[in-house]
N, C-alpha and C. Protein backbone atom coordinates (compact mmCIF):
# COMPACT_ATOMS: atom_id res chain seq x y z
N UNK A 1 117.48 -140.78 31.09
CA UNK A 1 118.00 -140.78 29.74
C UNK A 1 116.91 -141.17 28.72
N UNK A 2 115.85 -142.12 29.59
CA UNK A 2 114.98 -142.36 28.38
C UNK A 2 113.92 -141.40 28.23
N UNK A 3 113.88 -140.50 28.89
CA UNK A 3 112.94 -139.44 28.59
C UNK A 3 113.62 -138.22 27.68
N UNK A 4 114.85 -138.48 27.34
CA UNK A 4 115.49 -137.46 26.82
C UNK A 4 115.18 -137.74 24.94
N UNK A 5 115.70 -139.38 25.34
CA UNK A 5 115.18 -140.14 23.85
C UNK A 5 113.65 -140.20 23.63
N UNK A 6 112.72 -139.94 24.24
CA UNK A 6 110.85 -140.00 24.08
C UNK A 6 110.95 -138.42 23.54
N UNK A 7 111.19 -137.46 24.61
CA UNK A 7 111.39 -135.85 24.16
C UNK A 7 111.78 -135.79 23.11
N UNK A 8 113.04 -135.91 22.46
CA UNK A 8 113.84 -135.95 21.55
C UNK A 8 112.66 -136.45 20.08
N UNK A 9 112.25 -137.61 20.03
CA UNK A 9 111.62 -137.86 19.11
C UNK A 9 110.15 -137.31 18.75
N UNK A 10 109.86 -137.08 19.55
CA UNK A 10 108.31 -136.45 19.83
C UNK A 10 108.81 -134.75 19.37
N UNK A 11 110.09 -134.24 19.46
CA UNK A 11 110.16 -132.89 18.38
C UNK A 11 109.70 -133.33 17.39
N UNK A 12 110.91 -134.21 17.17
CA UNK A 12 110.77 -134.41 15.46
C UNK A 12 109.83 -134.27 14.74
N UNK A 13 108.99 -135.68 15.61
CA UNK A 13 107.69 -135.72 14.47
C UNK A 13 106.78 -134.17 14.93
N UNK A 14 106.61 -133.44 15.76
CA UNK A 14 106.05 -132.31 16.28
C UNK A 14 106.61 -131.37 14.80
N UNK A 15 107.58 -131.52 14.52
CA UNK A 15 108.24 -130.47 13.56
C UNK A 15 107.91 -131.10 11.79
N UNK A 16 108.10 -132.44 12.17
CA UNK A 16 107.70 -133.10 10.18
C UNK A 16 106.02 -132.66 10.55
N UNK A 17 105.28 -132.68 11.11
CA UNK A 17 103.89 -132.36 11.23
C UNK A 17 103.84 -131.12 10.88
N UNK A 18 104.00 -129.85 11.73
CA UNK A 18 104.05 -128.68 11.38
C UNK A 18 104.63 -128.37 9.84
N UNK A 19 106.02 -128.90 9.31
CA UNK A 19 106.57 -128.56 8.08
C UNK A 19 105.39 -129.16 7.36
N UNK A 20 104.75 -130.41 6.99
CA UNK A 20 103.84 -130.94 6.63
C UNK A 20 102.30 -129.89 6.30
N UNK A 21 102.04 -129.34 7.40
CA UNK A 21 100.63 -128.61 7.54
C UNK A 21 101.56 -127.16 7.07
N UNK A 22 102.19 -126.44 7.12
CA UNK A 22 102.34 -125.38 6.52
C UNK A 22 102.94 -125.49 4.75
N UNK A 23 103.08 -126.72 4.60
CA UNK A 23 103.36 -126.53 2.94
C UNK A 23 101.96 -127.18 2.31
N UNK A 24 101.20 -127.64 3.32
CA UNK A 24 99.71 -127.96 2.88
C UNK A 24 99.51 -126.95 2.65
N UNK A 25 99.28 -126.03 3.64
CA UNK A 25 98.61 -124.66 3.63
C UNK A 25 98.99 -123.96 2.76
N UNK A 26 99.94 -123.93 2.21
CA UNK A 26 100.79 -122.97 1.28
C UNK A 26 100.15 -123.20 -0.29
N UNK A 27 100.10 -124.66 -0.30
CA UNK A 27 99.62 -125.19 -1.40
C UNK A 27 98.06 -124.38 -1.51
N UNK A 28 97.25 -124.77 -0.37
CA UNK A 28 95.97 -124.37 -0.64
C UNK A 28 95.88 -122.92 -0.87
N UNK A 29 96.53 -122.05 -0.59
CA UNK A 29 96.11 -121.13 -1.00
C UNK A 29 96.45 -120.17 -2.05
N UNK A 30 95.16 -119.59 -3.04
CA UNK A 30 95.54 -119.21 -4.14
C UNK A 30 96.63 -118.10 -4.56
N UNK A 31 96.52 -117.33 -3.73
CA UNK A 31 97.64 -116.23 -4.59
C UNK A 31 99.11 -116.80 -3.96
N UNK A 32 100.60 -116.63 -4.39
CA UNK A 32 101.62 -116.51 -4.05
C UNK A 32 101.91 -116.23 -2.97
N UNK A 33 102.85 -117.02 -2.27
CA UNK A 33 103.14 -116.55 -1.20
C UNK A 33 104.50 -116.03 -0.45
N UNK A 34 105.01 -115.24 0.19
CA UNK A 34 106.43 -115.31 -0.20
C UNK A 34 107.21 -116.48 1.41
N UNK A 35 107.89 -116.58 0.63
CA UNK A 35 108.25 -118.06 1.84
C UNK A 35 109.67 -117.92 2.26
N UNK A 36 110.20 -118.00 3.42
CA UNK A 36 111.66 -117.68 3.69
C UNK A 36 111.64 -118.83 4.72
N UNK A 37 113.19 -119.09 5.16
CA UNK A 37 113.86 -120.16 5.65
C UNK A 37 115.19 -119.78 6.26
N UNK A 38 115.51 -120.47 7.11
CA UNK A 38 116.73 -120.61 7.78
C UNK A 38 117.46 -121.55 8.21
N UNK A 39 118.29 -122.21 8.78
CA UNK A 39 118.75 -123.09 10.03
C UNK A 39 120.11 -122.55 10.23
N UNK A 40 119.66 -123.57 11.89
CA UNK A 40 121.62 -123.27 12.91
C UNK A 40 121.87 -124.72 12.90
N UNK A 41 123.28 -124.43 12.58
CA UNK A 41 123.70 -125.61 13.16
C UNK A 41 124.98 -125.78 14.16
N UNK A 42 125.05 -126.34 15.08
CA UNK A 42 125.41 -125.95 16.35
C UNK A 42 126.71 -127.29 16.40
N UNK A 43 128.13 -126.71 16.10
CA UNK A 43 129.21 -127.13 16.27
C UNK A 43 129.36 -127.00 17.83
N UNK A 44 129.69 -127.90 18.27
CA UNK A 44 129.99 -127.74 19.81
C UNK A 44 128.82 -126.01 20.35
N UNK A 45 129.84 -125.15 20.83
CA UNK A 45 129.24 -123.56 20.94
C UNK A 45 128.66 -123.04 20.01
N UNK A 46 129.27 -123.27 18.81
CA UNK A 46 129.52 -122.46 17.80
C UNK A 46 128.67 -122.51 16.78
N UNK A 47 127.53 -121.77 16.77
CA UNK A 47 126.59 -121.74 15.45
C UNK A 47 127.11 -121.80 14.18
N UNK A 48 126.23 -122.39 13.32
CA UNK A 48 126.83 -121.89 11.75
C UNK A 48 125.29 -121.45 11.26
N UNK A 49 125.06 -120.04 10.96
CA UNK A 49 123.63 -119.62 10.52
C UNK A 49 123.25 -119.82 8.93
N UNK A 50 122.32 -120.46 8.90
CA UNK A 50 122.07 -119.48 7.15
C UNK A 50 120.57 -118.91 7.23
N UNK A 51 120.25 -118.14 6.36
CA UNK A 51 118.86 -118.00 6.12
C UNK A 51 118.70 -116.95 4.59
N UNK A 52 117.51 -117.29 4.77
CA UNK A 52 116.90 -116.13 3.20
C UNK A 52 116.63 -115.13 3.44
N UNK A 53 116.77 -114.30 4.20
CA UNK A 53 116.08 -112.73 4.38
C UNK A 53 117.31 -112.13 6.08
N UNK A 54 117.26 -110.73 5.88
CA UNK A 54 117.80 -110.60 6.96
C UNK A 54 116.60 -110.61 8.69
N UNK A 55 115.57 -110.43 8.09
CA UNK A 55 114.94 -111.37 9.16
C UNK A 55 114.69 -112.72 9.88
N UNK A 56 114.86 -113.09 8.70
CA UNK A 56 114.82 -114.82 9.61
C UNK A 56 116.65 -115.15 9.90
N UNK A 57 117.17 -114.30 9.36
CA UNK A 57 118.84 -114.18 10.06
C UNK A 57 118.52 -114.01 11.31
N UNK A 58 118.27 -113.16 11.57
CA UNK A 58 118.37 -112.61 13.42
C UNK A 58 117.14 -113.56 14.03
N UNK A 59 116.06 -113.89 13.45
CA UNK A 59 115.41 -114.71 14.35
C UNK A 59 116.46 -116.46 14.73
N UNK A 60 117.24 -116.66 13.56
CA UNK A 60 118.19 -117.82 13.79
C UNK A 60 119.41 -117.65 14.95
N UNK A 61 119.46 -115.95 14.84
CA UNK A 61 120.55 -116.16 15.93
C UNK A 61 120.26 -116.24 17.08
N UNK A 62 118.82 -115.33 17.28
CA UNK A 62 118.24 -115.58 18.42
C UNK A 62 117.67 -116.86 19.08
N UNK A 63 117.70 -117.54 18.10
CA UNK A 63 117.42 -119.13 18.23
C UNK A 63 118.53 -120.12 19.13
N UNK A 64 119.71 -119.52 18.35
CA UNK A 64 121.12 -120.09 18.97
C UNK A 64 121.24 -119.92 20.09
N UNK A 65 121.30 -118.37 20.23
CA UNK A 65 121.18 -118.00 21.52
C UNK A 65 120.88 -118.80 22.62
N UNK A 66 119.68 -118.91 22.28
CA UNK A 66 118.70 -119.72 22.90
C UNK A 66 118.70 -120.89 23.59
N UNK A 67 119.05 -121.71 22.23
CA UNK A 67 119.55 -123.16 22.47
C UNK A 67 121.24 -122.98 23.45
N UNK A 68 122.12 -122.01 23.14
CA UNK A 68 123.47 -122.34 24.12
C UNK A 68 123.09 -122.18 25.47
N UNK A 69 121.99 -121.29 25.61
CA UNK A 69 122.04 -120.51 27.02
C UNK A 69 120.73 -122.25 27.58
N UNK A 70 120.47 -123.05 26.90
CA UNK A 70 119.32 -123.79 27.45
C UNK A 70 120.36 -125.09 27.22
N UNK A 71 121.85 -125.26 26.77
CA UNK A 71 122.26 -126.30 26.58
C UNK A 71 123.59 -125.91 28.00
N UNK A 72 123.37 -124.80 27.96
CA UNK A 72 124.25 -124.41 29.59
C UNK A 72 123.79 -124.53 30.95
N UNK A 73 122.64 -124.41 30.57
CA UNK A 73 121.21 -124.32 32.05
C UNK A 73 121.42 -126.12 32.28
N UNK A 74 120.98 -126.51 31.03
CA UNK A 74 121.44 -127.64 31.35
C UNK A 74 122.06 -128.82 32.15
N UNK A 75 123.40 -128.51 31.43
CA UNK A 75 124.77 -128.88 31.87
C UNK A 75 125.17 -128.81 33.25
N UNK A 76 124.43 -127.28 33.54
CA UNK A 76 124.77 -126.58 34.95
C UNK A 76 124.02 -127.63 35.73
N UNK A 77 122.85 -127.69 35.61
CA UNK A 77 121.90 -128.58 37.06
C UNK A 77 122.43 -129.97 36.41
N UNK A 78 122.96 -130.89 35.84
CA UNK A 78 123.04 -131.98 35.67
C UNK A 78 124.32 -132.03 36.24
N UNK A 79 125.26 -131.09 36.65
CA UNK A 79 126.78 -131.32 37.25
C UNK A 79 126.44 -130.90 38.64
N UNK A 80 125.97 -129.96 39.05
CA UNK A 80 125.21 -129.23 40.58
C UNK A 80 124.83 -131.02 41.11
């Protein structure tokens, strides 16, 4: 369990780092850039998507996807 809480936090900051260095980057560079966004948020199964473009739509669902089928894999070997 305590490696779940070390994993767990070590995203985070893995992700405020990255958000961090790509709005650096954004800053530094001179011309405009166009910038899009998304998130899931994961009710029990049940995604709730948003995003800015219909591309980063489908990359969010594919995300979900992702996360149910890796929160089932899961579940599965921790009850096995």
């Amino acid at each position: 369990m305590e490696q779940l809480v070390t994993i767990g936090t070590m995203l985070i900051i893995v992700g405020v780092i990255i958000l961090f260095l790509g709005t650096l980057l954004s800053l530094l560079k001179s011309k405009q850039a166009k910038t899009e966004g998304g998130f899931v948020f994961m009710i029990g199964p049940i995604p709730i998507i948003g995003a800015t473009s219909k591309g980063m739509f489908y990359l969010m669902i594919l995300l979900s996807i992702l996360m149910v089928i890796i929160f089932l894999l899961f579940n599965w070997k921790v009850l096995s």
